[in-house]
PDB file of N, CA and C in Angstrom:
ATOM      1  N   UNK A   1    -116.924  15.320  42.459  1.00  0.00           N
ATOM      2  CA  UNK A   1    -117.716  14.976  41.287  1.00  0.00           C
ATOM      3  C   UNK A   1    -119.004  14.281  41.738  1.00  0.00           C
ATOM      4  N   UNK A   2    -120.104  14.884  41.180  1.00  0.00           N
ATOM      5  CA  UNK A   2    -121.188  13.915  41.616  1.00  0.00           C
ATOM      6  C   UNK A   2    -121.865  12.820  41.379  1.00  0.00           C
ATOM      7  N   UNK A   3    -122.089  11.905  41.609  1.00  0.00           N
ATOM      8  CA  UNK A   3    -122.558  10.819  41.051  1.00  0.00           C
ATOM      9  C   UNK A   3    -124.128  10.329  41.101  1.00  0.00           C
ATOM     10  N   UNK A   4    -125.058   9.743  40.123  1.00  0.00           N
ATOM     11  CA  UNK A   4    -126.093   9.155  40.322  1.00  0.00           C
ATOM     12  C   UNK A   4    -126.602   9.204  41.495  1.00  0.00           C
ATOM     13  N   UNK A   5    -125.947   9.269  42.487  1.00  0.00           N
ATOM     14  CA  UNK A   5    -126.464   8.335  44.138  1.00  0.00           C
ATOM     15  C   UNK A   5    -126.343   9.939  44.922  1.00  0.00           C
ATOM     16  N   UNK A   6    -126.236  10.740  44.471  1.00  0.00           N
ATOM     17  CA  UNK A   6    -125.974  12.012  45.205  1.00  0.00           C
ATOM     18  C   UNK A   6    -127.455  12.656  45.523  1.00  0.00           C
ATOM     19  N   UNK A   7    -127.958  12.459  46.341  1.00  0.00           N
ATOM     20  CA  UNK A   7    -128.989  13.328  46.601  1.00  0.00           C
ATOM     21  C   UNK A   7    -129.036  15.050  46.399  1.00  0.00           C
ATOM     22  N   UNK A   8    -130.089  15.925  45.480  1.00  0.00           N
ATOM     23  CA  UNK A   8    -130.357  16.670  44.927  1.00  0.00           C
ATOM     24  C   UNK A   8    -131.715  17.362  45.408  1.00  0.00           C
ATOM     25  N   UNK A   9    -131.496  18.609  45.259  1.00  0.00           N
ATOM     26  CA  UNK A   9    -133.407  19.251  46.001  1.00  0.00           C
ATOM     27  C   UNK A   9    -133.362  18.909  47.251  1.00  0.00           C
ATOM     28  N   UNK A  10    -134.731  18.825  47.205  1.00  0.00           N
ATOM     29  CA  UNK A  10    -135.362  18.572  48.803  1.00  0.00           C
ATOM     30  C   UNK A  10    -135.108  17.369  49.218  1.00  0.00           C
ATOM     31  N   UNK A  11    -134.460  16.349  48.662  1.00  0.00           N
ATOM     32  CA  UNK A  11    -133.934  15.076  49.105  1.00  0.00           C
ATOM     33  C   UNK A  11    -132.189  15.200  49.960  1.00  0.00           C
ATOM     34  N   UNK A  12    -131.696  16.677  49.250  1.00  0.00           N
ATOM     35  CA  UNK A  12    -130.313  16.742  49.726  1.00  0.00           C
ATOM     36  C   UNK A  12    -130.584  18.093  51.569  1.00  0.00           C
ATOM     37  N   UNK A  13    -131.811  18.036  51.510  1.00  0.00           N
ATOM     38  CA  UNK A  13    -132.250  19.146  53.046  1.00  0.00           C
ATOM     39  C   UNK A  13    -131.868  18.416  54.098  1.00  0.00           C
ATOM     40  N   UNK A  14    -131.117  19.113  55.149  1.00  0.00           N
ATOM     41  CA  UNK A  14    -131.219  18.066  56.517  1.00  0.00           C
ATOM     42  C   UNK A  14    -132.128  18.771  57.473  1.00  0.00           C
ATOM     43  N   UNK A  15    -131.788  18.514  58.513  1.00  0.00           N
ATOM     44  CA  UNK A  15    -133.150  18.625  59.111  1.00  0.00           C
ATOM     45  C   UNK A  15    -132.288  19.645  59.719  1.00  0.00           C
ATOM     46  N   UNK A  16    -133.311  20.569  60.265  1.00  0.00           N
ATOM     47  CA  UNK A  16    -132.951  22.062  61.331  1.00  0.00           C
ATOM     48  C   UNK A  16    -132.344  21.421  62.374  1.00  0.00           C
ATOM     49  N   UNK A  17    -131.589  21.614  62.727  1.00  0.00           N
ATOM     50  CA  UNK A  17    -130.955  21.361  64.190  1.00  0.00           C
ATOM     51  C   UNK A  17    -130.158  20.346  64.009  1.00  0.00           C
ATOM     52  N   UNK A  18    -129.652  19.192  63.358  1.00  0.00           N
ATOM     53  CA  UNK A  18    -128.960  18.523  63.303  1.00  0.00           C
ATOM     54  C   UNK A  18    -127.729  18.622  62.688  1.00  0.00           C
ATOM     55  N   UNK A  19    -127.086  20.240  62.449  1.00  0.00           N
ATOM     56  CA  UNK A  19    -125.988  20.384  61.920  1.00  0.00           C
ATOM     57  C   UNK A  19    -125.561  19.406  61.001  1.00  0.00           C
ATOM     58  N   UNK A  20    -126.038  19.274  60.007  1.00  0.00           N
ATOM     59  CA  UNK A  20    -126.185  18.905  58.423  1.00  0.00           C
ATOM     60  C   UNK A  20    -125.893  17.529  58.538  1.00  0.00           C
ATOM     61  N   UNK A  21    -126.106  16.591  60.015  1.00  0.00           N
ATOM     62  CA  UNK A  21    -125.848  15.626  60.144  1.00  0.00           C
ATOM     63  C   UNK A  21    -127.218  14.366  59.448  1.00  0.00           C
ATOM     64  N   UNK A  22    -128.199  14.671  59.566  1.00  0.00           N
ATOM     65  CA  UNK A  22    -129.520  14.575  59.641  1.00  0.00           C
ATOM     66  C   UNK A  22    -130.249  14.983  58.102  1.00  0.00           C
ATOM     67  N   UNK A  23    -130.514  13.827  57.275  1.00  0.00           N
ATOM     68  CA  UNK A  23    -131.401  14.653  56.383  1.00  0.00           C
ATOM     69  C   UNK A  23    -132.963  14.543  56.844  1.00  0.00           C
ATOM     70  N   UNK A  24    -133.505  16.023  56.350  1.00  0.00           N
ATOM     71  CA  UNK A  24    -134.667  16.202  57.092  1.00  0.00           C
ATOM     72  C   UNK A  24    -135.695  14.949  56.684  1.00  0.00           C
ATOM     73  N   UNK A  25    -136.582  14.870  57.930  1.00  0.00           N
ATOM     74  CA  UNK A  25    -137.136  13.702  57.796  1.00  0.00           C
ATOM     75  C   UNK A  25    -138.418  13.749  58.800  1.00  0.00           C
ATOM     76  N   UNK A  26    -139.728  12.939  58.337  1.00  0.00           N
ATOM     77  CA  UNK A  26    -141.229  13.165  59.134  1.00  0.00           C
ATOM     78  C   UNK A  26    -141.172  13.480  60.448  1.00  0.00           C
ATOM     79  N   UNK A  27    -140.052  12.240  61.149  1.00  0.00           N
ATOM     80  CA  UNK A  27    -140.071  12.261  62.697  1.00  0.00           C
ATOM     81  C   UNK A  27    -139.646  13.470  63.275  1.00  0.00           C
ATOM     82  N   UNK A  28    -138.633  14.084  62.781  1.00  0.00           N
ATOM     83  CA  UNK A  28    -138.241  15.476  63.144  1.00  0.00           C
ATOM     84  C   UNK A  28    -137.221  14.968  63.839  1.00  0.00           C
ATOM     85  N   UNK A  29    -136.545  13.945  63.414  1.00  0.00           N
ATOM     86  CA  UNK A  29    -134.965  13.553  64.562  1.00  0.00           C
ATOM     87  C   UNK A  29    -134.146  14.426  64.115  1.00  0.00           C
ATOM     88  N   UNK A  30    -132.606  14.699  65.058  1.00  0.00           N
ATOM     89  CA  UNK A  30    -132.023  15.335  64.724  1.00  0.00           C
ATOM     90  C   UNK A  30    -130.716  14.992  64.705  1.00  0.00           C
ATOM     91  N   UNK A  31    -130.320  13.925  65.990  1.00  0.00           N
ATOM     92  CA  UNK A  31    -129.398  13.142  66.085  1.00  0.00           C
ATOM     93  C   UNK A  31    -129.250  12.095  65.576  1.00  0.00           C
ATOM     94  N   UNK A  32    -127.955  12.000  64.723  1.00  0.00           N
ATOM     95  CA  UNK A  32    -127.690  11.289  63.807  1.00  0.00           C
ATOM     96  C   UNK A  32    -127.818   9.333  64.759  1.00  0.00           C
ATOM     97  N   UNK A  33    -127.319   9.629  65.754  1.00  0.00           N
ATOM     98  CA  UNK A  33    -127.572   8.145  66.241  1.00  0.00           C
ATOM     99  C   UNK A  33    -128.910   7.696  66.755  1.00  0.00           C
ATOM    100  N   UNK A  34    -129.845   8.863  67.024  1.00  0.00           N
ATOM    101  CA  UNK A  34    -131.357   8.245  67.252  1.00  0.00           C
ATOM    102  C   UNK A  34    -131.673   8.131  65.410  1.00  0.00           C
ATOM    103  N   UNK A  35    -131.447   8.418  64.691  1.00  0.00           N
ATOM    104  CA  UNK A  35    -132.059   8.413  63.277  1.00  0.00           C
ATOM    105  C   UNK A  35    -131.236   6.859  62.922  1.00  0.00           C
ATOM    106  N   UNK A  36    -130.089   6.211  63.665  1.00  0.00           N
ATOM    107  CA  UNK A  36    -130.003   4.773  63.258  1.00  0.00           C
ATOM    108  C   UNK A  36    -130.755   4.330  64.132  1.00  0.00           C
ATOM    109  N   UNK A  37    -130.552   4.205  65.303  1.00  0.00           N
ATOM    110  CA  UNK A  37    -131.800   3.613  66.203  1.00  0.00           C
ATOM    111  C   UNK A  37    -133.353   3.330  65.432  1.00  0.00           C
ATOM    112  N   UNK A  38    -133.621   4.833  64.967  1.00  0.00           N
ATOM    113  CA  UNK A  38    -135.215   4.229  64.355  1.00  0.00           C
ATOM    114  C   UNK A  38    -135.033   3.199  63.266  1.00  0.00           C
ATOM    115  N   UNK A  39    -133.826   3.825  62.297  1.00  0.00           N
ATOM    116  CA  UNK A  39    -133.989   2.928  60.887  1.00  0.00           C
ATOM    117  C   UNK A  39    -133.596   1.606  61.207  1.00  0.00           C
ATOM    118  N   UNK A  40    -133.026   1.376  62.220  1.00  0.00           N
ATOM    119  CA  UNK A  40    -132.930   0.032  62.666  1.00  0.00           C
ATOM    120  C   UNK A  40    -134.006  -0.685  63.216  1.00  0.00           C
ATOM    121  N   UNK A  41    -134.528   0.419  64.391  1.00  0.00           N
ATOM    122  CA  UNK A  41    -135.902  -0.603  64.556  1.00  0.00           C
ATOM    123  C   UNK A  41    -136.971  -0.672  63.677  1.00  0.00           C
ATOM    124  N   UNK A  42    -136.990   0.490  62.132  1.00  0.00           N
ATOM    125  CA  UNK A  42    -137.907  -0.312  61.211  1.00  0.00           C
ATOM    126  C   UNK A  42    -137.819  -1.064  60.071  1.00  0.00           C
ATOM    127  N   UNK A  43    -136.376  -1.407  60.097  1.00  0.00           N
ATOM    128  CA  UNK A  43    -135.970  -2.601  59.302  1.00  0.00           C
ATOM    129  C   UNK A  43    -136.294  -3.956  59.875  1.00  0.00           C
ATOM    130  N   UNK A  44    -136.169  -3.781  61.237  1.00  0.00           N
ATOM    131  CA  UNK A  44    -136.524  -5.157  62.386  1.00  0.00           C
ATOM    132  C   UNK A  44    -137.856  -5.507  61.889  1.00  0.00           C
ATOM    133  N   UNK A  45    -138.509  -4.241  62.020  1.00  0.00           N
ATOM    134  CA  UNK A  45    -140.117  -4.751  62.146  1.00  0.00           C
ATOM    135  C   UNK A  45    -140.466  -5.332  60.985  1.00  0.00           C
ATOM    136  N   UNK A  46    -139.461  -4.969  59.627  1.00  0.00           N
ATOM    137  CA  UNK A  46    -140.067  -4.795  57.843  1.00  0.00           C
ATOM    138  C   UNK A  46    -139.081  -6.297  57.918  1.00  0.00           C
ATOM    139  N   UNK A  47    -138.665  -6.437  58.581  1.00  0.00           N
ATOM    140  CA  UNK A  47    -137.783  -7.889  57.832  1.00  0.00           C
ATOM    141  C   UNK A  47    -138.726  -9.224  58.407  1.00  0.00           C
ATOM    142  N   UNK A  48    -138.831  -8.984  59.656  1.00  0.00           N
ATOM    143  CA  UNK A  48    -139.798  -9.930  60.593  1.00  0.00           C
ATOM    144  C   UNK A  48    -141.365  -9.686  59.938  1.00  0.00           C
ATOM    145  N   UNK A  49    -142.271  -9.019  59.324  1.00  0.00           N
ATOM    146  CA  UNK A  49    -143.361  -9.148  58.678  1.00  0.00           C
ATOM    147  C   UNK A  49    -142.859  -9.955  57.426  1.00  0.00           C
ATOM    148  N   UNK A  50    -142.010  -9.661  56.352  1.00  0.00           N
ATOM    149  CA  UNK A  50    -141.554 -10.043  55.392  1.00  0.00           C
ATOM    150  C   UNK A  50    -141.174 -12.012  55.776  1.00  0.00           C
ATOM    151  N   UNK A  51    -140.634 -12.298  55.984  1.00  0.00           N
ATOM    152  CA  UNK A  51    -140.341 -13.293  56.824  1.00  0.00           C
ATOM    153  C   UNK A  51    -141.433 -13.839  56.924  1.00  0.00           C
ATOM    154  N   UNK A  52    -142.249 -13.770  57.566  1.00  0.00           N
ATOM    155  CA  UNK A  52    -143.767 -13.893  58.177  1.00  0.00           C
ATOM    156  C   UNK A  52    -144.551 -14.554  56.917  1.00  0.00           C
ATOM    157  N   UNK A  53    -144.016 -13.481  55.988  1.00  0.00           N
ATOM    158  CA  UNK A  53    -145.176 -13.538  54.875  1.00  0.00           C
ATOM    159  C   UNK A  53    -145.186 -14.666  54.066  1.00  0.00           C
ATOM    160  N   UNK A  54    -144.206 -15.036  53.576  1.00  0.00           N
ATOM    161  CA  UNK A  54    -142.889 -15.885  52.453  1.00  0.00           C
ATOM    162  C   UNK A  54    -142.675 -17.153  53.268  1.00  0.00           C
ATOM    163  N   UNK A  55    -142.629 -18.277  52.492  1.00  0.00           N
ATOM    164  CA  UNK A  55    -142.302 -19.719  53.130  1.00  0.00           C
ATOM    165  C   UNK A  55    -141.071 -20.194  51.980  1.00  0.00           C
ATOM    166  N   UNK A  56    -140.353 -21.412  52.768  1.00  0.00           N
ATOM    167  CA  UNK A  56    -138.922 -21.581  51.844  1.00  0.00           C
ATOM    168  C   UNK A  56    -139.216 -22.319  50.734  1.00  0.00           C
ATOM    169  N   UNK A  57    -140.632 -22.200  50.121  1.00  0.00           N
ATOM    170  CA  UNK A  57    -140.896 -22.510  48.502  1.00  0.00           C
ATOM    171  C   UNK A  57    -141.238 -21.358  47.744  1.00  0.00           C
ATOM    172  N   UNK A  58    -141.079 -19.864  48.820  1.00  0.00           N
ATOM    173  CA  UNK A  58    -141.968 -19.207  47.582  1.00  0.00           C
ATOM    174  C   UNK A  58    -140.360 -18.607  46.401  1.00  0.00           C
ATOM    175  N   UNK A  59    -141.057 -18.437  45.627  1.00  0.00           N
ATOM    176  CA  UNK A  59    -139.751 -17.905  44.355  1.00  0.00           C
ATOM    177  C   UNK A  59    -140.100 -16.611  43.504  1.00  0.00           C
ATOM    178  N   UNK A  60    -139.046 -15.613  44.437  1.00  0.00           N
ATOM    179  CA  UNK A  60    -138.846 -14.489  44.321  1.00  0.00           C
ATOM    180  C   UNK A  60    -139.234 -13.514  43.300  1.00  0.00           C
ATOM    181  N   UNK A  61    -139.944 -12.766  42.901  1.00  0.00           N
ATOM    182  CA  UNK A  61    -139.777 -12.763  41.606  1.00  0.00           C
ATOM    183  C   UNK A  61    -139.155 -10.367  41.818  1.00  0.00           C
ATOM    184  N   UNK A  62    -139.605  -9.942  40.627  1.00  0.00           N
ATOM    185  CA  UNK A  62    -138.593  -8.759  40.720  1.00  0.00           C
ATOM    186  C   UNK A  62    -140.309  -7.662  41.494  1.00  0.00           C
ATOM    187  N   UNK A  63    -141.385  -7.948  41.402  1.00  0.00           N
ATOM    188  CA  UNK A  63    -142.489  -7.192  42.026  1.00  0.00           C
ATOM    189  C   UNK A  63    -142.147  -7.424  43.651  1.00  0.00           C
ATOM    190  N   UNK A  64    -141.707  -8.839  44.241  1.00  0.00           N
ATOM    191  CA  UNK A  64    -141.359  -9.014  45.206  1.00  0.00           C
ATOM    192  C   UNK A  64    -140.122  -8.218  45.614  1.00  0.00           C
ATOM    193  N   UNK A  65    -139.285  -7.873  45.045  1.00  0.00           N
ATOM    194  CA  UNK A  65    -137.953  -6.475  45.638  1.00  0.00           C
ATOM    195  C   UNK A  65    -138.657  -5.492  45.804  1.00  0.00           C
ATOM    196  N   UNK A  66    -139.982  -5.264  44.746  1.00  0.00           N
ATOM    197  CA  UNK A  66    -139.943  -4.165  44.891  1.00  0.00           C
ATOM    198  C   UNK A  66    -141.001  -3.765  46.303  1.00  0.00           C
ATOM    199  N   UNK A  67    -141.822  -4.760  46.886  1.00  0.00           N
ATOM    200  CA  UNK A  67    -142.654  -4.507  47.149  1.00  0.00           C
ATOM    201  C   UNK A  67    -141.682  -4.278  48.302  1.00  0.00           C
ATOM    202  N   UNK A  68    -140.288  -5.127  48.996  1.00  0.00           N
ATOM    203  CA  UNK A  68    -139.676  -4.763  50.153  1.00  0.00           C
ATOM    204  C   UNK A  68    -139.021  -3.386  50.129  1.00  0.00           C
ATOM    205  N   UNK A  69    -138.788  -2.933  49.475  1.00  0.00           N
ATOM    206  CA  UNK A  69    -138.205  -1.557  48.676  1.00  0.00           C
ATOM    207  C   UNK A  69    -139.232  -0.087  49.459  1.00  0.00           C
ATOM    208  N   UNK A  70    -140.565  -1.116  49.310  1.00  0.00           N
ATOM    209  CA  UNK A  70    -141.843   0.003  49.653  1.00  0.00           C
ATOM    210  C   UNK A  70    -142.291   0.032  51.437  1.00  0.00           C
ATOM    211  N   UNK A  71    -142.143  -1.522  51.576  1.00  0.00           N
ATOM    212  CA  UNK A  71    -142.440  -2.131  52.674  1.00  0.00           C
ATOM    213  C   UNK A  71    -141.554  -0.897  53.837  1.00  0.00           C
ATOM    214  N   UNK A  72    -140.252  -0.564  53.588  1.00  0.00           N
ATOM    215  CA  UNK A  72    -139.403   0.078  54.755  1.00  0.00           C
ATOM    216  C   UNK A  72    -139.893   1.504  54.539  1.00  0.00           C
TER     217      UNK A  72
END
């Protein structure tokens, strides 16, 4: 049964060569463990700018989710 969260269209494509492990994607990875490798190293980079940005008075508001939402 499918649910809300089910990717559909060109969002449900994987990438050529990665035996449907891989949804297709800019870099052209194919292996499912270099495709955590990257998303890991650009969460590193998006959490450490974020971090950077923000001091422990600022107060969150819902433009701020979204902007980290965009940020990765």
């Amino acid at each position: 049964m499918a649910t809300r969260y089910d990717a559909q269209g060109v969002q449900a494509e994987f990438e050529p060569g990665s035996n449907g492990e891989v949804l297709k994607n800019q870099l052209g990875i194919k292996s499912k463990t270099e495709m955590d490798h990257a998303e890991a190293r650009a969460l590193a980079r998006t959490v450490d700018s974020l971090v950077r940005k923000f001091d422990e008075s600022h107060r969150f508001t819902a433009d701020d989710v979204c902007e980290f939402h965009r940020a990765c």
